[in-house]
Protein backbone atom coordinates (compact mmCIF):
# COMPACT_ATOMS: atom_id res chain seq x y z
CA UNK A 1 160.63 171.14 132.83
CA UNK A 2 158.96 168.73 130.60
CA UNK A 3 157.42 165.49 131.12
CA UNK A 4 157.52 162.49 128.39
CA UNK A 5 153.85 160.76 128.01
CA UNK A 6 152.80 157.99 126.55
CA UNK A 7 150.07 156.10 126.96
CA UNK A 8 148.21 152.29 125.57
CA UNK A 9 144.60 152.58 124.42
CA UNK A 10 141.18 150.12 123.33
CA UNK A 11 141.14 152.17 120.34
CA UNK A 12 142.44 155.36 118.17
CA UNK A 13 139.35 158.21 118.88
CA UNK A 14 139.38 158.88 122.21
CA UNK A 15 135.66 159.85 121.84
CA UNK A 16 134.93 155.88 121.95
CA UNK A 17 138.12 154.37 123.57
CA UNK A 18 139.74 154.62 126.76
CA UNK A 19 143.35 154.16 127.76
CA UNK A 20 144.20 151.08 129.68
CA UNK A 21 147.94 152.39 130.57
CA UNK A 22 150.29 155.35 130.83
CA UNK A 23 153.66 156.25 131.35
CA UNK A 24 154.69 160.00 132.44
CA UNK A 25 158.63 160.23 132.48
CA UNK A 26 159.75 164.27 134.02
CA UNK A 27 162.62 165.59 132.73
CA UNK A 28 165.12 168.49 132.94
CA UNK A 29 166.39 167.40 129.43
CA UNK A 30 169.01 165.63 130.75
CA UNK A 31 168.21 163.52 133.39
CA UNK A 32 164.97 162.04 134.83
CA UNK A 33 163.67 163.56 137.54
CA UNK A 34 160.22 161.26 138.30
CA UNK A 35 158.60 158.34 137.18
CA UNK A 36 154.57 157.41 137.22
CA UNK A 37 153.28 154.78 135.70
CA UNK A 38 150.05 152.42 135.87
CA UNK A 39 147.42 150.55 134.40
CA UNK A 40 144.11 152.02 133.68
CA UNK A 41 140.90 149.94 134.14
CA UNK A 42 139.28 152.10 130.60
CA UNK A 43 135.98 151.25 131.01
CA UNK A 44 135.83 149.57 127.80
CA UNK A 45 136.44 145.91 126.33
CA UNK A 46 139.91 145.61 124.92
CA UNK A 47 139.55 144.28 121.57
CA UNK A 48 141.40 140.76 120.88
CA UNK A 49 144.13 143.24 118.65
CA UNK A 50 144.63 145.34 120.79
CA UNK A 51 145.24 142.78 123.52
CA UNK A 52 147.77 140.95 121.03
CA UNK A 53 149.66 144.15 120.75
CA UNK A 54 150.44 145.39 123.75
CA UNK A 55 149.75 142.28 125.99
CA UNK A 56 147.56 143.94 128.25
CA UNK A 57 144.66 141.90 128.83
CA UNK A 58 140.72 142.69 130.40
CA UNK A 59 142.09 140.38 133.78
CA UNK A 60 145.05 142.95 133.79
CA UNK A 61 142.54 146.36 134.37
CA UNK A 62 139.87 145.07 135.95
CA UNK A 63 141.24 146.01 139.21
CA UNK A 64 143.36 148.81 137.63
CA UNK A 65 142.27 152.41 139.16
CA UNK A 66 140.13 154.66 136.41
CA UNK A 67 141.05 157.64 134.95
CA UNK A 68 139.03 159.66 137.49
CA UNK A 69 141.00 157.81 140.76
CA UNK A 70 144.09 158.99 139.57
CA UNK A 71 143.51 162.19 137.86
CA UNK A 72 144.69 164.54 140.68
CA UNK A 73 147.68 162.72 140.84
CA UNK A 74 148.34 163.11 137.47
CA UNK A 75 147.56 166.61 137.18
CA UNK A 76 149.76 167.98 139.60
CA UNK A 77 152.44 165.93 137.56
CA UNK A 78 151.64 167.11 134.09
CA UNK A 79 150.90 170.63 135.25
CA UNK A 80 152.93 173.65 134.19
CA UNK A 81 155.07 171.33 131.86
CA UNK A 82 156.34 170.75 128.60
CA UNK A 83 154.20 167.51 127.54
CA UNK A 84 156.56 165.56 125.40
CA UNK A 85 155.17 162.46 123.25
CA UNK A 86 155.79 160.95 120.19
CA UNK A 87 152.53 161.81 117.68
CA UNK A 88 152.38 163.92 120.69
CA UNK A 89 148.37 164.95 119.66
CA UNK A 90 147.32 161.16 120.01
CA UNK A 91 148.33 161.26 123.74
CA UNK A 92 147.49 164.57 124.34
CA UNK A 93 143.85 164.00 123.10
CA UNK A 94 143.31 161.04 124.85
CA UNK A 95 144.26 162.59 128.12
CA UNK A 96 142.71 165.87 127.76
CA UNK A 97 139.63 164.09 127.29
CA UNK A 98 140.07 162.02 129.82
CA UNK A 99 140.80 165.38 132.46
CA UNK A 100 137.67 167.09 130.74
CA UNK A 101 135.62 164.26 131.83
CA UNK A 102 136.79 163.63 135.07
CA UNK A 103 135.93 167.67 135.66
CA UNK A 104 140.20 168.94 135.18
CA UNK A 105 140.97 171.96 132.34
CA UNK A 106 144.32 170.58 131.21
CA UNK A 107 146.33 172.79 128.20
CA UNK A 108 149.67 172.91 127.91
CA UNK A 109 152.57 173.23 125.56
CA UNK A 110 153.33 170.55 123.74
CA UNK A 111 156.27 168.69 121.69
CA UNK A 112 156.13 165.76 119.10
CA UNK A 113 159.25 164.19 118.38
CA UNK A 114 158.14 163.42 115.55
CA UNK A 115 158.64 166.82 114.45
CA UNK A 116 161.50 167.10 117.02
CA UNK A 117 163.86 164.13 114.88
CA UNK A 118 162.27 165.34 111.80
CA UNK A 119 164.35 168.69 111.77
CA UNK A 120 167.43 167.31 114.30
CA UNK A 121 168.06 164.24 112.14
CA UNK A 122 166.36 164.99 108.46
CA UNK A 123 166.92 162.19 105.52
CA UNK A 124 165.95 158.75 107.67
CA UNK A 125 163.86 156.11 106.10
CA UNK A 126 161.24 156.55 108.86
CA UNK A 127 160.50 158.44 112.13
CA UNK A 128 157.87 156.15 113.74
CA UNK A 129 159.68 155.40 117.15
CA UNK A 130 160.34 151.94 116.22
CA UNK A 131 162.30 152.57 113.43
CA UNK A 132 163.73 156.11 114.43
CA UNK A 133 165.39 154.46 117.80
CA UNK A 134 166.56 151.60 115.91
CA UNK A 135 168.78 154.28 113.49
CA UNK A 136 169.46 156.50 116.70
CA UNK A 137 170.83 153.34 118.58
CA UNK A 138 168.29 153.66 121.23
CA UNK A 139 166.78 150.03 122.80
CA UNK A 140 163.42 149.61 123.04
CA UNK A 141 162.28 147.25 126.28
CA UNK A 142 158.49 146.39 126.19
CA UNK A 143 157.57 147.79 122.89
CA UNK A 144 153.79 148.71 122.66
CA UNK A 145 154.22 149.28 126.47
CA UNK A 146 153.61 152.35 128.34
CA UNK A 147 157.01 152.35 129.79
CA UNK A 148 159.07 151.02 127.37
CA UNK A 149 158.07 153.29 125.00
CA UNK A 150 157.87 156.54 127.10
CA UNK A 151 161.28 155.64 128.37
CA UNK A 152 162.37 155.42 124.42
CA UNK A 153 161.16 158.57 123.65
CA UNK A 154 162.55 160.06 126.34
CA UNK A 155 166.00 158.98 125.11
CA UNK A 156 164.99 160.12 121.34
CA UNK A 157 164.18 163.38 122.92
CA UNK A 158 167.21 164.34 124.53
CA UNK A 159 169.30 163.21 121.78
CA UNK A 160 166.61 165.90 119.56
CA UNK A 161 167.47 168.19 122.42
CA UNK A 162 171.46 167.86 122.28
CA UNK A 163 171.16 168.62 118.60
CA UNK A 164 169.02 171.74 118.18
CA UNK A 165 169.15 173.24 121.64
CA UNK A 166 166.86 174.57 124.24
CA UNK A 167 166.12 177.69 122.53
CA UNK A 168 165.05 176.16 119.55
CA UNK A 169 163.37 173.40 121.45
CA UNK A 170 161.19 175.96 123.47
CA UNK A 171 160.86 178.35 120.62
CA UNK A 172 158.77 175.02 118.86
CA UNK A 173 156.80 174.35 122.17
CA UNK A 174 155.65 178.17 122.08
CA UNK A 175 154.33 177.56 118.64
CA UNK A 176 151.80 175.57 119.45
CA UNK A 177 150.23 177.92 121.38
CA UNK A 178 146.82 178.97 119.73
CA UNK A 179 146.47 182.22 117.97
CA UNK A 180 142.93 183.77 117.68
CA UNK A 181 141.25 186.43 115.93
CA UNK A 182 138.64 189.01 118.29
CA UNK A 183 135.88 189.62 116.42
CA UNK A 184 136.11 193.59 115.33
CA UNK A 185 133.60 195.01 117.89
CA UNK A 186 135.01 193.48 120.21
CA UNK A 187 138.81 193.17 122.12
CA UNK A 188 140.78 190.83 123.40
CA UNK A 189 139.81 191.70 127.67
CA UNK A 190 136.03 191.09 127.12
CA UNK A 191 137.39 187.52 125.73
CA UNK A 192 139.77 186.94 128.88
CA UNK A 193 137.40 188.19 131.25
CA UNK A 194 135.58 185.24 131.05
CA UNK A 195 135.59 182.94 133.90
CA UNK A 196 137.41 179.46 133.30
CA UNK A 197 134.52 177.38 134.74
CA UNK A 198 131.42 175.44 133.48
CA UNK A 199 128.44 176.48 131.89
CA UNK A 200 126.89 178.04 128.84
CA UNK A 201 128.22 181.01 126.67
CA UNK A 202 126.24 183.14 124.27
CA UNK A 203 127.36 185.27 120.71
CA UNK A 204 124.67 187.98 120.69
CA UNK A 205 124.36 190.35 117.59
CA UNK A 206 124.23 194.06 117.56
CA UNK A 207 121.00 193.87 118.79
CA UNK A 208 121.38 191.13 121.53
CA UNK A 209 119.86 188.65 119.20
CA UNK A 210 121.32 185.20 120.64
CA UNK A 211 123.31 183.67 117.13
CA UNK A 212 125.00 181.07 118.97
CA UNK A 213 125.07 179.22 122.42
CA UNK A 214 127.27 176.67 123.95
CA UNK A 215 127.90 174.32 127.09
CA UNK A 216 131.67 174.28 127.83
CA UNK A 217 133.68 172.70 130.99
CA UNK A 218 135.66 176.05 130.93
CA UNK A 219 134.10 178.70 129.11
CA UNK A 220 137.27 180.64 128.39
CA UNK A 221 138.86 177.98 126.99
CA UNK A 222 135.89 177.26 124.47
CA UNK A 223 135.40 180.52 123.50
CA UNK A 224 139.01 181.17 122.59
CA UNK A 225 138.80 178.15 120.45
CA UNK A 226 136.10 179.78 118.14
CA UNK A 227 138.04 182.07 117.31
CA UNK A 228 141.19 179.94 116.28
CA UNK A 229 143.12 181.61 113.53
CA UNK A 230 143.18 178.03 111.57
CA UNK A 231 139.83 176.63 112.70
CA UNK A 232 137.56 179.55 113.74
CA UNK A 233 134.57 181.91 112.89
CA UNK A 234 134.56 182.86 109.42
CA UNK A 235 135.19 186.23 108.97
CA UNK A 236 131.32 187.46 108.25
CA UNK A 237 130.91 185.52 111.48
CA UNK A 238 133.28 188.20 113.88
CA UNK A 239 131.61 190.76 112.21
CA UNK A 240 128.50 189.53 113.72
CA UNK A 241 129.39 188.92 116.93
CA UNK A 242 129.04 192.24 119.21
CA UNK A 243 128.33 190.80 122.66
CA UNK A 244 129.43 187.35 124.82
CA UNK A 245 127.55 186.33 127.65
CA UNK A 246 127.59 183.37 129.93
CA UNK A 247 125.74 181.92 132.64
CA UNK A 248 127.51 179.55 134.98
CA UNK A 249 126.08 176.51 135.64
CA UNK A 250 128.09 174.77 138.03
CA UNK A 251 128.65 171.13 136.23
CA UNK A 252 128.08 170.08 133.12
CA UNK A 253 124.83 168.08 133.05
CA UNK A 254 123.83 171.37 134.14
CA UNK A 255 124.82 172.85 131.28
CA UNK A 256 123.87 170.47 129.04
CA UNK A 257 120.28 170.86 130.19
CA UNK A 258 120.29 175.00 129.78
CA UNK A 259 121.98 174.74 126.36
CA UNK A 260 119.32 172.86 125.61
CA UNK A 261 117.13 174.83 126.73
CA UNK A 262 117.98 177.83 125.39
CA UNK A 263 118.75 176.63 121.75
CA UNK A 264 114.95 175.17 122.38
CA UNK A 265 113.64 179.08 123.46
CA UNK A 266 115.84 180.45 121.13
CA UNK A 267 116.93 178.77 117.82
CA UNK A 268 119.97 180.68 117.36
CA UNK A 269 121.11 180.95 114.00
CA UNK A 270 124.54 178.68 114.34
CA UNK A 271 123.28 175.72 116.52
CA UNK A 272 122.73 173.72 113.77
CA UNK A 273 122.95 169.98 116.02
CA UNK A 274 120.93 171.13 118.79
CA UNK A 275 117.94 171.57 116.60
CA UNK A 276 117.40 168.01 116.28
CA UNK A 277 115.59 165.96 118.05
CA UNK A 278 117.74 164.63 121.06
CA UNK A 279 117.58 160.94 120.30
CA UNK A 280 119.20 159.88 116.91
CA UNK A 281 120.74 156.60 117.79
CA UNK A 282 119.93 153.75 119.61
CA UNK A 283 120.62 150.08 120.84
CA UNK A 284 118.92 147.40 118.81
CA UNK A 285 118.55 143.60 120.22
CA UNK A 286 116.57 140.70 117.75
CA UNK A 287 116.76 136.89 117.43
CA UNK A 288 119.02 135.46 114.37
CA UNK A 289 118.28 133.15 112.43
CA UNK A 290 120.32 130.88 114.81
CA UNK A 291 118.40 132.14 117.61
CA UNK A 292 121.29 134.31 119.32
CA UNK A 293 120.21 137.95 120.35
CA UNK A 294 122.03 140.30 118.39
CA UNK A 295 123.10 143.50 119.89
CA UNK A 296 123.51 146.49 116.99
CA UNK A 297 124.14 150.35 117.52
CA UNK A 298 122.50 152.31 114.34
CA UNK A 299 120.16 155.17 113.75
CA UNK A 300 116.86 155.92 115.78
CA UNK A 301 114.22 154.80 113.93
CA UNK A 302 111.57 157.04 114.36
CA UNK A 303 108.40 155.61 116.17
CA UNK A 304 110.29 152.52 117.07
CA UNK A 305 109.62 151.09 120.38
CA UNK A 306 111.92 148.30 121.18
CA UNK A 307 115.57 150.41 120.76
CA UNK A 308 117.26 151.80 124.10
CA UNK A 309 117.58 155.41 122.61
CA UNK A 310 121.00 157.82 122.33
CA UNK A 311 121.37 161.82 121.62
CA UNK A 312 125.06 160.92 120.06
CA UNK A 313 126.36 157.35 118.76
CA UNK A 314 129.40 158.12 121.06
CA UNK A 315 127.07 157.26 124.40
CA UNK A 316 125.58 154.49 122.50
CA UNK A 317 128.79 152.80 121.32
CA UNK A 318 130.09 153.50 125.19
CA UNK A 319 126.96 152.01 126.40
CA UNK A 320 127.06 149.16 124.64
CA UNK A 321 130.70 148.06 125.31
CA UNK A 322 130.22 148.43 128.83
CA UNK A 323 127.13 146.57 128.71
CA UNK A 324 129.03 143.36 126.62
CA UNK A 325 131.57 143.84 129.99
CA UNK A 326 129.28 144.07 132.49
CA UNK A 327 127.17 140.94 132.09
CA UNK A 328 130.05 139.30 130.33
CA UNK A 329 128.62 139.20 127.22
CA UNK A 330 130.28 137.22 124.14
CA UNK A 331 131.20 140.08 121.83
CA UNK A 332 131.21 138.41 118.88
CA UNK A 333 127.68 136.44 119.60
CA UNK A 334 126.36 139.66 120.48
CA UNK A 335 127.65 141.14 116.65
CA UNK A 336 127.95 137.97 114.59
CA UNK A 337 127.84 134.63 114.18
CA UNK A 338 130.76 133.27 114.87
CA UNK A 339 133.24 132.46 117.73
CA UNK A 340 135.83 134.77 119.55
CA UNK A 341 138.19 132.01 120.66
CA UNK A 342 138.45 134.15 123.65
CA UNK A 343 139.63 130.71 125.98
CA UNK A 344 136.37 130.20 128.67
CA UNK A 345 133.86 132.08 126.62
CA UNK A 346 130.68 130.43 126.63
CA UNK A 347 130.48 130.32 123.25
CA UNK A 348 132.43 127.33 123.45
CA UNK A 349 129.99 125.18 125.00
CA UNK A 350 127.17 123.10 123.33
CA UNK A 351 125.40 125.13 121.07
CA UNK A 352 121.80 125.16 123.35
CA UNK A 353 124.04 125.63 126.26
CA UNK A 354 125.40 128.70 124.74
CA UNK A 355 122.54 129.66 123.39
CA UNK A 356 120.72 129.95 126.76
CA UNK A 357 123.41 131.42 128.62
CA UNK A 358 123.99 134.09 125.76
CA UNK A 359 120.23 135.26 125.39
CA UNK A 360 119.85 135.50 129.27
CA UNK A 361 122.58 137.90 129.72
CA UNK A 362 121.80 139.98 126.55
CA UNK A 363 118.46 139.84 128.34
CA UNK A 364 119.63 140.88 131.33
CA UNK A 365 121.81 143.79 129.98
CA UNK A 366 118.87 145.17 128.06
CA UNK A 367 116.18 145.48 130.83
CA UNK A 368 118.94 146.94 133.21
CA UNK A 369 118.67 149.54 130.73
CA UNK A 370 115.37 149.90 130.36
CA UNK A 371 114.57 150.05 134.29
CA UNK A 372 113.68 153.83 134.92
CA UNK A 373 113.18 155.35 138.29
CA UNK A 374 110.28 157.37 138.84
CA UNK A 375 111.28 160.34 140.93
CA UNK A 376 114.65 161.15 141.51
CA UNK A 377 116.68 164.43 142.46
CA UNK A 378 120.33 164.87 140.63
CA UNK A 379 122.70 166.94 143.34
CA UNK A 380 125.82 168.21 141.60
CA UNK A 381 128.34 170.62 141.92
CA UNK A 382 126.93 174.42 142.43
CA UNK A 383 128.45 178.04 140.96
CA UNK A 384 129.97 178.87 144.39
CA UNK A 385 131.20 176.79 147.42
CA UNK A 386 128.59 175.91 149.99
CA UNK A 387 125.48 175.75 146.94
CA UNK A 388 124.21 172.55 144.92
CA UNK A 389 122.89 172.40 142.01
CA UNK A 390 119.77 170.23 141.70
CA UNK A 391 117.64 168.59 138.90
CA UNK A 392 114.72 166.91 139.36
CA UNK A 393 113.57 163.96 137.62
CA UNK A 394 109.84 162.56 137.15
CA UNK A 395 109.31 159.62 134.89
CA UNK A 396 112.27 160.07 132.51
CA UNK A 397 111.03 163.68 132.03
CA UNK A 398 113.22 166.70 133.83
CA UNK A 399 110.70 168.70 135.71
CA UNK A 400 112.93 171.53 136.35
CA UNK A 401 116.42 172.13 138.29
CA UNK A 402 117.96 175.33 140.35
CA UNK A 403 120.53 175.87 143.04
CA UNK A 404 120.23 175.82 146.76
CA UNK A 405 122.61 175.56 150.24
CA UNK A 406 124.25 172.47 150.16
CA UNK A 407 123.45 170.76 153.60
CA UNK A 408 119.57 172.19 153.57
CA UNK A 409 116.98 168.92 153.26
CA UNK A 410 116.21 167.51 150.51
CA UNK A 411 112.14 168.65 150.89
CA UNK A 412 113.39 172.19 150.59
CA UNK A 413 115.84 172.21 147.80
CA UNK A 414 112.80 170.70 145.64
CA UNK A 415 111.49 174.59 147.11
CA UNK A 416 114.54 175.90 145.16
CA UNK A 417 113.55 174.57 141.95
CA UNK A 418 112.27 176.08 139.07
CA UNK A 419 110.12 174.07 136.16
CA UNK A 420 111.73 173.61 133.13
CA UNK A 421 109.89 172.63 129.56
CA UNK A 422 109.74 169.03 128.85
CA UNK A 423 111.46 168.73 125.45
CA UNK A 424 113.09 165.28 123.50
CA UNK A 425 116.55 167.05 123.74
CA UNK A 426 116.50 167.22 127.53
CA UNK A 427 115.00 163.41 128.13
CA UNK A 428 117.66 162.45 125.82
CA UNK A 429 120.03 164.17 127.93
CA UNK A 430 118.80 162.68 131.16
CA UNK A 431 118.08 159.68 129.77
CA UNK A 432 122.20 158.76 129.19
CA UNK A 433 123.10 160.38 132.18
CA UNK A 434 121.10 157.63 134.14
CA UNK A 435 122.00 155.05 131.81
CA UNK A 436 125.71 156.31 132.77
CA UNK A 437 125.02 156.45 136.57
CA UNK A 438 124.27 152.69 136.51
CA UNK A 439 127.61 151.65 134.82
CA UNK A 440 130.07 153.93 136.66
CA UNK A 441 130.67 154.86 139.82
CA UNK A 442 132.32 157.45 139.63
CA UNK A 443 130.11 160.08 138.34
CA UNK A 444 130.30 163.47 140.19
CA UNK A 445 126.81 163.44 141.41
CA UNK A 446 124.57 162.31 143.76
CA UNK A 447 120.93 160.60 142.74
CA UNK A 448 118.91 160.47 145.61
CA UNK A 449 115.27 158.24 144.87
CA UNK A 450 112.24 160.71 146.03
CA UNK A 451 109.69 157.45 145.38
């Protein structure tokens, strides 16, 4: 069975865009079988180019569903089948991100048809799906549209699959299955014993030296994928490597925290990132010379008191965007100089009138921000059914976290928990996930206020 995907986006890295629609057309390679297909509110502004493109507009997925509010649905529709797209590892990405963060494991085979038309029709001028369909005969209705271009490729890939046949077709989806290499004193059953669930992994030595740890939303998974044939451990790394452990952690801000942690403790050898300093980008708002706050993502500066601080410039670009959406912020004020032409911005209106208006909402979006609470405990997912994990919070600092039953009070799972150091890495850690908590709501967690 396969299932033809294709999906609109705010951007090309799905790291710092979100898509705003898909399409998901199942298929027995000759007929269609199901159709699903929505738009996506992506939690981001959707740049004026992108809007021009496709037509899809902010108005349009503000009351779209999320990712998360539809991912179950999804999944059961995308699991155990071919996924079928054209530049098939631009969809795939986006929406393997988009599972990872909305707590799915999604992997499966894939097909481009980009490769697909490639080797069933070689010699044409172009295989991007405008101009491939065009030569093939195939319409396009809505281009730059979920559906019109899912239902497109659908069409291209039938044609692909009338020409080389299923067995050839399959054999290509098989290929991209990953290959990996088991370090040599090791085998391949201590690597698939591992469980397929969240937490942190170690590579110990021949002497149970920690070299490397990890968080990972499924461990196996992450594991395997150091040890790619094409993108893996060197091979003076395998030879290393004599022992994996893991400890589950139940979600991943638990994880987060141990890894940090640990590489903390530890300093193994290969955590090279996790040795700095958490924070090492921030939010930045000043007056211009016109007087308009200026909003600007760049590097922490060290000792600098007045930036909203980041541990990765993926949260702070995030941040920021929903920020410019939240309190309906004029992009372009809030970056330049100039107008966005956006029709009812207020950066239309008299110049102090804008002015005002602009600076109070950039004012607005900052101290939201900047408002901390004092004592808070963070109930997430535990390792088993029945048990929560819980962090506890005091003054932007984690105090410690553990695991306890999941319907015991409150005063007693503080009982459970066990103190932690209080190191930059794991404020900066806590410090987004708050910032996060107050933008979305749906965050698998629950923040109960102990003040």
């Amino acid at each position: 069975m396969f299932v033809i995907v294709d999906i609109e986006t705010t951007g090309g890295n799905p790291l710092y865009s979100g898509i705003t629609e898909i399409c998901a057309v199942v298929t027995d390679g000759t007929k269609v079988l199901q159709i699903f297909e929505t738009l996506i509110n992506p939690g981001y502004a959707i740049p004026r180019n992108i809007s021009a493109l496709t037509g899809i507009t902010q108005a349009m997925t503000d009351k779209a569903p999320t990712f998360a509010e539809i991912a179950s649905q999804l999944y059961h529709l995308l699991h155990n089948k071919i996924f079928v797209a054209h530049n098939v590892s631009f969809d795939y990405g986006f929406i393997q991100q988009e599972f990872s963060q909305s707590g799915y494991v999604f992997n499966a085979p894939r097909l481009c048809t980009v490769k697909l038309s490639r080797k069933a029709f070689p010699g044409k001028r172009s295989y991007s799906l405008g101009n491939i369909c065009s030569d093939m005969g195939i319409g396009i209705q809505n281009r730059h549209r979920a559906g019109g271009d899912a239902f497109a490729t659908g069409e291209l890939f039938h044609l692909c699959l009338k020409q080389l046949g299923q067995t050839e077709v399959l054999k290509m989806a098989r290929a991209t299955k990953r290959k990996i290499v088991v370090p040599p004193a090791l085998n391949e059953d201590d690597i698939n014993q591992l469980p397929e669930e969240t937490g942190v992994y170690f590579f110990k030595d021949q002497r149970g030296k920690i070299l490397y740890t990890g968080k990972a939303i499924n461990i196996l998974k992450r594991v395997k994928q150091h040890f790619d044939v094409k993108r893996g451990k060197t091979a003076l790394q395998l030879e290393r490597i004599h022992q994996i452990e893991y400890q589950l952690c139940g979600n991943e801000l638990m994880a987060l925290l141990t890894e940090a942690v640990v590489i903390h403790n530890h300093w193994p050898e290969w955590n090279v990132s996790g040795k700095h300093v958490g924070n090492r980008y921030a939010i930045y708002h000043f007056p211009t010379q016109g007087g308009f706050s200026r909003l600007q993502t760049e590097k922490f500066r060290k000792g600098s008191l007045s930036g909203i601080p980041f541990p990765r410039f993926r949260d702070a670009k995030q941040t920021l965007g929903k920020m410019l959406h939240e309190f309906d912020i004029c992009p372009v004020l809030a970056r330049s100089q100039g107008r966005c032409f956006v029709p009812g911005c207020y950066c239309e209106n008299h110049a102090e009138e804008a002015l005002i208006t602009h600076n109070r909402r950039v004012e607005e979006a900052v101290m939201s921000l900047q408002e901390q609470r004092n004592r808070v405990l963070v109930k997430g997912n535990g390792r088993t059914t029945g048990e929560k994990a819980i962090i506890l919070i005091e003054n932007g600092a984690v105090a410690g976290w553990g695991f306890s039953e999941e319907h015991i009070p409150e005063k007693e799972m503080i009982s459970c928990i066990e103190s932690k150091p209080d190191i930059p890495e794991t404020r900066a850690i806590i410090a987004g996930f708050l910032r996060q908590a107050k933008t979305e709501n749906n965050i698998p967690y629950q923040i109960i206020s102990l003040n």
